[in-house]
C-alpha atoms as a PDB file:
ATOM      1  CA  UNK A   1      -1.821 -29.570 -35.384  1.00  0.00           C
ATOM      2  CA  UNK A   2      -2.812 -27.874 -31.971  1.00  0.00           C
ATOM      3  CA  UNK A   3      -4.683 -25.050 -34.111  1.00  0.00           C
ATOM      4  CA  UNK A   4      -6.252 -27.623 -36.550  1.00  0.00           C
ATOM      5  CA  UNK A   5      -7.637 -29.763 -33.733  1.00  0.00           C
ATOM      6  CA  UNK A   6      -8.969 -26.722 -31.796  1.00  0.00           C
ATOM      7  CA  UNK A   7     -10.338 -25.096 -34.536  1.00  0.00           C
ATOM      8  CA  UNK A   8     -12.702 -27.582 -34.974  1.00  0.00           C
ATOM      9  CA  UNK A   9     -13.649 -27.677 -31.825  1.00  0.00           C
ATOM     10  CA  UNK A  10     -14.750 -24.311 -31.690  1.00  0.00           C
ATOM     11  CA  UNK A  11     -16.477 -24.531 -34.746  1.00  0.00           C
ATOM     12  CA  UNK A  12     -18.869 -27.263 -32.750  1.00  0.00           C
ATOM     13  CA  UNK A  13     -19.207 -24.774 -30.396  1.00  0.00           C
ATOM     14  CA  UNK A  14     -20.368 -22.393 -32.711  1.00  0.00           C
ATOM     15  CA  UNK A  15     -17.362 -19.751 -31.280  1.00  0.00           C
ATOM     16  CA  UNK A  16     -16.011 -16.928 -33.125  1.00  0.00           C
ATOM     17  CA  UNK A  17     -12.629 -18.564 -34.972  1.00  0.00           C
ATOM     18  CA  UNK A  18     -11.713 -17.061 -38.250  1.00  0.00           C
ATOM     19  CA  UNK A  19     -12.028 -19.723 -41.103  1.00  0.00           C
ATOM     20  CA  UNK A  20      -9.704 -22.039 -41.650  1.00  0.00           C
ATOM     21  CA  UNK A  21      -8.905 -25.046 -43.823  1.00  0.00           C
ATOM     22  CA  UNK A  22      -5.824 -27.515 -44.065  1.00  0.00           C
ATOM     23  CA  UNK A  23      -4.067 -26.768 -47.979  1.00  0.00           C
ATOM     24  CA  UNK A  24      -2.061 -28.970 -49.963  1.00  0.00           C
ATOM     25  CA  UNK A  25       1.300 -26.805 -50.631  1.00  0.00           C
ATOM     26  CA  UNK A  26       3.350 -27.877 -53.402  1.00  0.00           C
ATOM     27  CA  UNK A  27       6.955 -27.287 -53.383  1.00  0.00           C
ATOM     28  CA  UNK A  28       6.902 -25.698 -56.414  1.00  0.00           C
ATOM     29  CA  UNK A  29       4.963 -22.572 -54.548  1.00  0.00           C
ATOM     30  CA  UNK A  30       7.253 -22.552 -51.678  1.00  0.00           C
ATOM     31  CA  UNK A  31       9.722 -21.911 -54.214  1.00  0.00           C
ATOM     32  CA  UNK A  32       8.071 -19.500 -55.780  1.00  0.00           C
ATOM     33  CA  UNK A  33       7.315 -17.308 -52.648  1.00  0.00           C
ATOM     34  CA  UNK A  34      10.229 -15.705 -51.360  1.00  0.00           C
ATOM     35  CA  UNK A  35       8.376 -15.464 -47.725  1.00  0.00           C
ATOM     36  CA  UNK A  36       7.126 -18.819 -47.520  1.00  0.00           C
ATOM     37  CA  UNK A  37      10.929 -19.638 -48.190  1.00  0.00           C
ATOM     38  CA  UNK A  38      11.979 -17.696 -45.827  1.00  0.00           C
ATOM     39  CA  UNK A  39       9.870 -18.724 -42.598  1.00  0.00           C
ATOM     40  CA  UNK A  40      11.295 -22.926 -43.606  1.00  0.00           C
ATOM     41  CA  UNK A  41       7.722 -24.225 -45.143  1.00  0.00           C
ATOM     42  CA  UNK A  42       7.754 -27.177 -45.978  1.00  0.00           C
ATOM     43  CA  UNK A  43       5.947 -29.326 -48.548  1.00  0.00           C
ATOM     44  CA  UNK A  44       2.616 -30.719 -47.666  1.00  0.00           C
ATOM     45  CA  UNK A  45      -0.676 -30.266 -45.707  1.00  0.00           C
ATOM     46  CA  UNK A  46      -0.583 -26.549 -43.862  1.00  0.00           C
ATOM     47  CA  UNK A  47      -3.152 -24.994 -41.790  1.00  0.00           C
ATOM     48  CA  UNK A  48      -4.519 -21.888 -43.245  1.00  0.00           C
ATOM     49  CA  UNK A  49      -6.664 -19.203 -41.502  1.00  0.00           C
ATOM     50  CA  UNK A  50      -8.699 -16.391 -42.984  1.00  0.00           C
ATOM     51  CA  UNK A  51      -7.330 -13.039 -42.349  1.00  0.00           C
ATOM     52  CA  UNK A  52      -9.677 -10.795 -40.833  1.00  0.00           C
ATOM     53  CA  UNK A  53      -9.733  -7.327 -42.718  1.00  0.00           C
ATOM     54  CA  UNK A  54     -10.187  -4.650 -40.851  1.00  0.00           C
ATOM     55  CA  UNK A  55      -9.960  -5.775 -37.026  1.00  0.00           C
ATOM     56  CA  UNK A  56      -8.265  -4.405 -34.482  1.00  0.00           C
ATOM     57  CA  UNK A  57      -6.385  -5.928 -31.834  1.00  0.00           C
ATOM     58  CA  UNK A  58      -6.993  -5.217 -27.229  1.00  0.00           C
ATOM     59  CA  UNK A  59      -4.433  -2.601 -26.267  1.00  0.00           C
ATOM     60  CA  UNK A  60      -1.720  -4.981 -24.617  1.00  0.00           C
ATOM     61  CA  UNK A  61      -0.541  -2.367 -22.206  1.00  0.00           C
ATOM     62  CA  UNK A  62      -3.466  -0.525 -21.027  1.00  0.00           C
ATOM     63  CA  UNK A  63      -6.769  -1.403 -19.416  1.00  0.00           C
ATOM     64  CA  UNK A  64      -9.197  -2.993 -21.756  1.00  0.00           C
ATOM     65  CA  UNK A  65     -11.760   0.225 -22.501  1.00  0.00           C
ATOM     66  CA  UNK A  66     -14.995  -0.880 -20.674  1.00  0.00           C
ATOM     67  CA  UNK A  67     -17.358   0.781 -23.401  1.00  0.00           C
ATOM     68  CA  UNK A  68     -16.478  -1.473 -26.272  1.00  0.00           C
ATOM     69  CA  UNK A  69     -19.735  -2.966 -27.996  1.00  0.00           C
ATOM     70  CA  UNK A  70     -18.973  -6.231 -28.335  1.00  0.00           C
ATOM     71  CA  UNK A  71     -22.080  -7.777 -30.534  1.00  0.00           C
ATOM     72  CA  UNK A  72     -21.661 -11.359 -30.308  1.00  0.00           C
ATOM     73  CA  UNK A  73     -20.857 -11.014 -26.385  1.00  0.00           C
ATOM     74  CA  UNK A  74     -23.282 -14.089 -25.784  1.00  0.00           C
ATOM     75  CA  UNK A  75     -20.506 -16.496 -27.475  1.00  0.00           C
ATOM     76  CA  UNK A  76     -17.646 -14.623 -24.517  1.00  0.00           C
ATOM     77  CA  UNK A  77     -18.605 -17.002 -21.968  1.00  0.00           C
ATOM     78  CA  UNK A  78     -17.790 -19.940 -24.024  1.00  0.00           C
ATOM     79  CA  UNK A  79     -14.396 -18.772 -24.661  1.00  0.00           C
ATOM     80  CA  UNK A  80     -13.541 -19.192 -21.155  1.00  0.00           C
ATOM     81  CA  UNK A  81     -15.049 -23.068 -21.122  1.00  0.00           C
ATOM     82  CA  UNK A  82     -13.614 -23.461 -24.105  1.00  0.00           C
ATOM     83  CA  UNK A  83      -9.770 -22.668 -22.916  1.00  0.00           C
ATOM     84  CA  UNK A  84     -10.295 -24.950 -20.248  1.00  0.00           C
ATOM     85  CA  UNK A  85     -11.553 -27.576 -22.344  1.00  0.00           C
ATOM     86  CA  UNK A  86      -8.415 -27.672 -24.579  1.00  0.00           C
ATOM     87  CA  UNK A  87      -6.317 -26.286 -21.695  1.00  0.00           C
ATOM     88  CA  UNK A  88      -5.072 -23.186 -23.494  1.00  0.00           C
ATOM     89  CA  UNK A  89      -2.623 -22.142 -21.293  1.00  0.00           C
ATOM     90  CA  UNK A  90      -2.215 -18.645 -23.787  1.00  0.00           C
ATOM     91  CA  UNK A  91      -5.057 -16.557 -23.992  1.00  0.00           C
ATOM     92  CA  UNK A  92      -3.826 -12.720 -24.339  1.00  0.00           C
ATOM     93  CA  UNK A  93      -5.186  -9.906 -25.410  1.00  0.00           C
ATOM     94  CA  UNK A  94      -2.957 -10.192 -28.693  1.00  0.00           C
ATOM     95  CA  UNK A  95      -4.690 -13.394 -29.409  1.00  0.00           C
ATOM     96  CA  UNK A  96      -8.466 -11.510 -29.607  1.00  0.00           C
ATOM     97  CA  UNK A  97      -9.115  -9.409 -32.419  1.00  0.00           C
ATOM     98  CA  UNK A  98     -12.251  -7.032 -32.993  1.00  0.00           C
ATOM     99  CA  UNK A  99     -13.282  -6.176 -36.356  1.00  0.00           C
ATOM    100  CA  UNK A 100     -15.535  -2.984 -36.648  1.00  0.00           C
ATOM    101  CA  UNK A 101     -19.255  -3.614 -37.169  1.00  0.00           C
ATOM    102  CA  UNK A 102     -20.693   0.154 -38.123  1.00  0.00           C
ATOM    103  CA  UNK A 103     -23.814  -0.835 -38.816  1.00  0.00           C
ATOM    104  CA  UNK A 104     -24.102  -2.188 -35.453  1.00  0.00           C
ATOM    105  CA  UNK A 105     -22.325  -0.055 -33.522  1.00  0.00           C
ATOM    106  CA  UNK A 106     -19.727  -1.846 -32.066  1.00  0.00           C
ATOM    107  CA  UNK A 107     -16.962  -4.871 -32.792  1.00  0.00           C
ATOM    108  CA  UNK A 108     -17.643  -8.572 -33.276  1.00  0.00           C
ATOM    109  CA  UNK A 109     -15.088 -10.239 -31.343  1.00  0.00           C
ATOM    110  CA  UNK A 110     -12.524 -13.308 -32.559  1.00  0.00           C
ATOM    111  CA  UNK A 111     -10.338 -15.856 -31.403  1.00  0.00           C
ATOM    112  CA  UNK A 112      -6.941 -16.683 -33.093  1.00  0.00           C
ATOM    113  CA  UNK A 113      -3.820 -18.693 -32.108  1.00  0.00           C
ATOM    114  CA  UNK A 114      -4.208 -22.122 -30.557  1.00  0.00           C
ATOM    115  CA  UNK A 115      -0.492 -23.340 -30.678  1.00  0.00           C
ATOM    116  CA  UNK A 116      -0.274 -23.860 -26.930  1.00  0.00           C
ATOM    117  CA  UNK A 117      -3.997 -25.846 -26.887  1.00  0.00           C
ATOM    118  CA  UNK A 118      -3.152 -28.863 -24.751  1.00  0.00           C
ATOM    119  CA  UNK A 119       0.293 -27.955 -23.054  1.00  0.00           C
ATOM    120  CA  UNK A 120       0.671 -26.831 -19.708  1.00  0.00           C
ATOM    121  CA  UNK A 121       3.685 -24.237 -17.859  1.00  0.00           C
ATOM    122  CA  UNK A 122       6.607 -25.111 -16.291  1.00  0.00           C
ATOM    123  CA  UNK A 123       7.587 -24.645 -12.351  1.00  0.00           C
ATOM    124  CA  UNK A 124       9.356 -21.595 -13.889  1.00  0.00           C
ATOM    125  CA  UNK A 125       6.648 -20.195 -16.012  1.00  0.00           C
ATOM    126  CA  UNK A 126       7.997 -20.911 -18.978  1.00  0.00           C
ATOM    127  CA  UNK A 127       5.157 -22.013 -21.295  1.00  0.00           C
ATOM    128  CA  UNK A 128       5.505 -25.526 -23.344  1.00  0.00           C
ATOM    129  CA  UNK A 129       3.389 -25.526 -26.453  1.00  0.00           C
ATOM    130  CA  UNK A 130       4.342 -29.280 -27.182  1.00  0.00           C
ATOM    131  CA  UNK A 131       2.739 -32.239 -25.556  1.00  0.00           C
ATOM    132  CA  UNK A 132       3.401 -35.708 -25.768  1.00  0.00           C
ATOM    133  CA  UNK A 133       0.823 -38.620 -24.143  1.00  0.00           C
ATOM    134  CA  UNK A 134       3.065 -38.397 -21.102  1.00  0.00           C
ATOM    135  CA  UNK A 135       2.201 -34.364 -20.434  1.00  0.00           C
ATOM    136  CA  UNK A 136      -1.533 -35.642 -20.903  1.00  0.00           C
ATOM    137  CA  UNK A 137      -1.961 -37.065 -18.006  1.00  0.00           C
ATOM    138  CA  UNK A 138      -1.479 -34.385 -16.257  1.00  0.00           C
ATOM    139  CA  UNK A 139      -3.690 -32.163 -17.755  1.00  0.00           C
ATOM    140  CA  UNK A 140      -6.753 -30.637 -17.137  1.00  0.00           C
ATOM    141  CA  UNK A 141      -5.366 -27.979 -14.519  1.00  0.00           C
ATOM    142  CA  UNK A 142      -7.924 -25.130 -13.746  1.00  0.00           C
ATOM    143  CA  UNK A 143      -6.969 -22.240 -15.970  1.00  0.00           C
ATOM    144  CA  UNK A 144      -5.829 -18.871 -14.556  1.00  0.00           C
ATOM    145  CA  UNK A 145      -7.732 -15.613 -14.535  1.00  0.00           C
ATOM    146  CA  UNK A 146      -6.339 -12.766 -15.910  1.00  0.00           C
ATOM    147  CA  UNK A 147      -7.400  -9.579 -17.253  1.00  0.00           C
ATOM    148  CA  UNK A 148      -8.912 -10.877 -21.017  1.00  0.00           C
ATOM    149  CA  UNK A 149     -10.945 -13.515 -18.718  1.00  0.00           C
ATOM    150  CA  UNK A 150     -12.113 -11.157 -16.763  1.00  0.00           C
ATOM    151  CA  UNK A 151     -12.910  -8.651 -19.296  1.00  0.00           C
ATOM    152  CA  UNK A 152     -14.693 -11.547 -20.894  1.00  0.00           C
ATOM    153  CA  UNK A 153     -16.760 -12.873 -17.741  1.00  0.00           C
ATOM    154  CA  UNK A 154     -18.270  -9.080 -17.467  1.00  0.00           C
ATOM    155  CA  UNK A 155     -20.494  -9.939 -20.453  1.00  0.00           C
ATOM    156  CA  UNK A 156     -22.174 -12.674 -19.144  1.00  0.00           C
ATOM    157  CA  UNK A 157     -25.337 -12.218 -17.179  1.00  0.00           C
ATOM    158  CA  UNK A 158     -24.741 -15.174 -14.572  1.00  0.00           C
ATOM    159  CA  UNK A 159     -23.127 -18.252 -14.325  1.00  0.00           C
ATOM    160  CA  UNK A 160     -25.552 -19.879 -16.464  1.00  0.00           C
ATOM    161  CA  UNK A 161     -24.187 -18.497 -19.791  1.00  0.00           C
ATOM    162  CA  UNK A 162     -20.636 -20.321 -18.854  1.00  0.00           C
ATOM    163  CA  UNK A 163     -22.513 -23.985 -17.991  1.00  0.00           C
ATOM    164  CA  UNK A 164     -24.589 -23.789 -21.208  1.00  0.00           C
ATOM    165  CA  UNK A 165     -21.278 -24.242 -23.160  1.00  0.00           C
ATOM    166  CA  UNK A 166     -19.786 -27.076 -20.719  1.00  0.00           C
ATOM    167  CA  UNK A 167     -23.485 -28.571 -21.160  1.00  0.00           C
ATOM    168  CA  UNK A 168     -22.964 -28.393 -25.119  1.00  0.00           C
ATOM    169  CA  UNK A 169     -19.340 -29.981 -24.863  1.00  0.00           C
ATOM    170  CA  UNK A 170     -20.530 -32.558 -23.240  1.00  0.00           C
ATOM    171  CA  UNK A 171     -23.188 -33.415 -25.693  1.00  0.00           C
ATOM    172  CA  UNK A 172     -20.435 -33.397 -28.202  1.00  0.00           C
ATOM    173  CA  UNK A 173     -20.476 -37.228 -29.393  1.00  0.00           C
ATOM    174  CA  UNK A 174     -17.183 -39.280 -28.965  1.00  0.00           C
ATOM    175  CA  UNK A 175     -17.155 -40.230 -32.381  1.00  0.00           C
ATOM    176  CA  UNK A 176     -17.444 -36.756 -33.427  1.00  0.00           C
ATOM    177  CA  UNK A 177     -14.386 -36.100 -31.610  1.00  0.00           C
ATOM    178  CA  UNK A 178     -12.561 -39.300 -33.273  1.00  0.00           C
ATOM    179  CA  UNK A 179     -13.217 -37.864 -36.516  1.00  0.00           C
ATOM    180  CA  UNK A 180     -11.995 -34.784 -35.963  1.00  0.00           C
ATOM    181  CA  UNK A 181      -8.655 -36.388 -34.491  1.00  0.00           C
ATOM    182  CA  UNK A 182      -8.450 -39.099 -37.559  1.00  0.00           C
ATOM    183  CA  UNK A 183      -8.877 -35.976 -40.109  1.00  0.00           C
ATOM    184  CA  UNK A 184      -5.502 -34.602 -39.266  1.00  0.00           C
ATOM    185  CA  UNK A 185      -3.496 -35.090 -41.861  1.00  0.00           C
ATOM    186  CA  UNK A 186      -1.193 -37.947 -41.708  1.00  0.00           C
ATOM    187  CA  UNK A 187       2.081 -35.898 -43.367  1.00  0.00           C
ATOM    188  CA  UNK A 188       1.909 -33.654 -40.170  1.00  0.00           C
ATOM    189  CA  UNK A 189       3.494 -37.163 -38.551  1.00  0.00           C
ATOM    190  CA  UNK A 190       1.091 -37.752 -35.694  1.00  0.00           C
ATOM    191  CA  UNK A 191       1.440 -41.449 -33.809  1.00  0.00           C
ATOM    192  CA  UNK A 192      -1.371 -43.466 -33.442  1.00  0.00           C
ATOM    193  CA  UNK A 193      -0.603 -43.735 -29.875  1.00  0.00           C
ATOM    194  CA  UNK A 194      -0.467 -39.560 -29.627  1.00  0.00           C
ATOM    195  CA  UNK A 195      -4.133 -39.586 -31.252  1.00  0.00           C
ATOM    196  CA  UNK A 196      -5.301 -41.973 -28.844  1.00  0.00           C
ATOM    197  CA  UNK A 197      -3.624 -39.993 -26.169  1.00  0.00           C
ATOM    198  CA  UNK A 198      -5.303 -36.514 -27.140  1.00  0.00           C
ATOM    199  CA  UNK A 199      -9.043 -38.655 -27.512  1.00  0.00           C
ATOM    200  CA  UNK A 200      -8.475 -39.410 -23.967  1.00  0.00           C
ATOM    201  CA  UNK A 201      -7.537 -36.379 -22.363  1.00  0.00           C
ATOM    202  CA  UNK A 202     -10.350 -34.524 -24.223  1.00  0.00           C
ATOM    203  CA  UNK A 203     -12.853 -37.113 -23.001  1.00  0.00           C
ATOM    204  CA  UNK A 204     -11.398 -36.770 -19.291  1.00  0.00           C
ATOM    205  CA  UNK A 205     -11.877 -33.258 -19.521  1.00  0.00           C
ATOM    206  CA  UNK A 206     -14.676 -32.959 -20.735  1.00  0.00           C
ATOM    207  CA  UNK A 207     -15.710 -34.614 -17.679  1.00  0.00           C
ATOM    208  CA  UNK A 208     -14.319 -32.507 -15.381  1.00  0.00           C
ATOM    209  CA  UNK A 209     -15.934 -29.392 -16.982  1.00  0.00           C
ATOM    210  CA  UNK A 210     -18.448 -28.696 -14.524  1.00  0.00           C
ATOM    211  CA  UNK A 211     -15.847 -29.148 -11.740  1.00  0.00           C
ATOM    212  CA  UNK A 212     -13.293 -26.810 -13.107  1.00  0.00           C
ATOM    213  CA  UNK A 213     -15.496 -23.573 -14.107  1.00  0.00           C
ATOM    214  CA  UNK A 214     -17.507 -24.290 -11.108  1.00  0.00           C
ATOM    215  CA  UNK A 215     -14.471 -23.434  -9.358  1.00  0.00           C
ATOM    216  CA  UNK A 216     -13.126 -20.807 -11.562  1.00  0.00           C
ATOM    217  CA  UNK A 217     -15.999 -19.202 -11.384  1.00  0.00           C
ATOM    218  CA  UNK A 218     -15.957 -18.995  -7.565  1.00  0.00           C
ATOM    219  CA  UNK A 219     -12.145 -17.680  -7.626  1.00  0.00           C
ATOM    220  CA  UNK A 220     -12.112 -15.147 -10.269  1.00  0.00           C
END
């Protein structure tokens, strides 16, 4: 649900997410699909994402190479509002992928794997990629820097390019986001109380927007 939900949201925002749609699986495919069986798919509604042939992903160990070409660099900044937006609390390097643009010479950059959208980490670092309307309230926190965000940040020109995107997401119309939330499908068992719980929080933080990169900005 957390990719679903996010996925749209970063389609209003224009950002680089690989295509996606929600699929009506029989159980007469599972069947028929030994891996499908095997990973406990169930019958129903399922997210499915594009796979993007040929990328590459950020070496996970080393420093990210600072002459990588990235041509869509202007949509970087709002990868870092948009994290904080949906409080993704797991942005890694595994979870950006660069597929090879020769004509351009360089890599147009993506965004994958939402699961932990809205959840938050424990006193122990452990990180939580459920929520209930409970967690909710606590949320948003101001995201952490790290190395991809920082990496990221280097191709914006000022601080401008970060408050364009908070400016667009908070020109995003409620009702658009009530659609988006009333679209999820109701076999993936969401309560109406958990849909009104996520409208709120992403109404309260979009809010705070301006607040939070204003001060993430200043600290990273």
């Amino acid at each position: 649900m957390n990719e679903y939900v996010a996925g749209q949201l970063a389609q209003l925002l224009s950002l680089p997410v690989p295509r996606f749609k929600v699929v009506d699986i029989p159980k007469t495919f599972i069947q028929s699909n030994k891996i499908l069986s095997q990973y406990a798919f169930t019958p129903g509604h399922q997210f499915a994402s594009e796979v993007i042939h040929p990328c590459e992903q950020l070496p996970e160990t080393r420093p990210i190479p600072k002459e990588l070409n990235i041509v869509n660099r202007s949509q970087c900044p709002g990868i870092v509002v948009f994290d904080q937006w949906i409080h993704n609390i797991d942005r890694l390097k595994r979870n950006v992928l660069l597929q090879p643009q020769p004509r351009k010479g360089g890599y147009k950059l993506y965004i994958i794997d939402h699961g932990h959208s809205f959840s938050f980490e424990t006193p122990s670092h452990k990180r939580r990629c459920s929520w209930t309307p409970y967690t909710l309230k606590f949320l948003p926190q101001k995201i952490k820097p790290n190395s991809l965000y920082n990496w990221i940040a280097r191709h914006a020109r000022n601080s401008d390019d970060f408050f364009k995107f908070v400016d667009h997401i908070q020109r995003i119309p409620d009702e658009r986001i009530c659609q988006i939330i009333a679209s999820i499908p109701h076999d993936w068992n969401v309560s109406r109380g958990e849909r009104t719980a996520l409208f709120t929080y992403l109404q309260r933080a979009k809010k705070r927007l301006p607040r939070l990169i204003a001060r993430y900005l200043r600290k990273s």
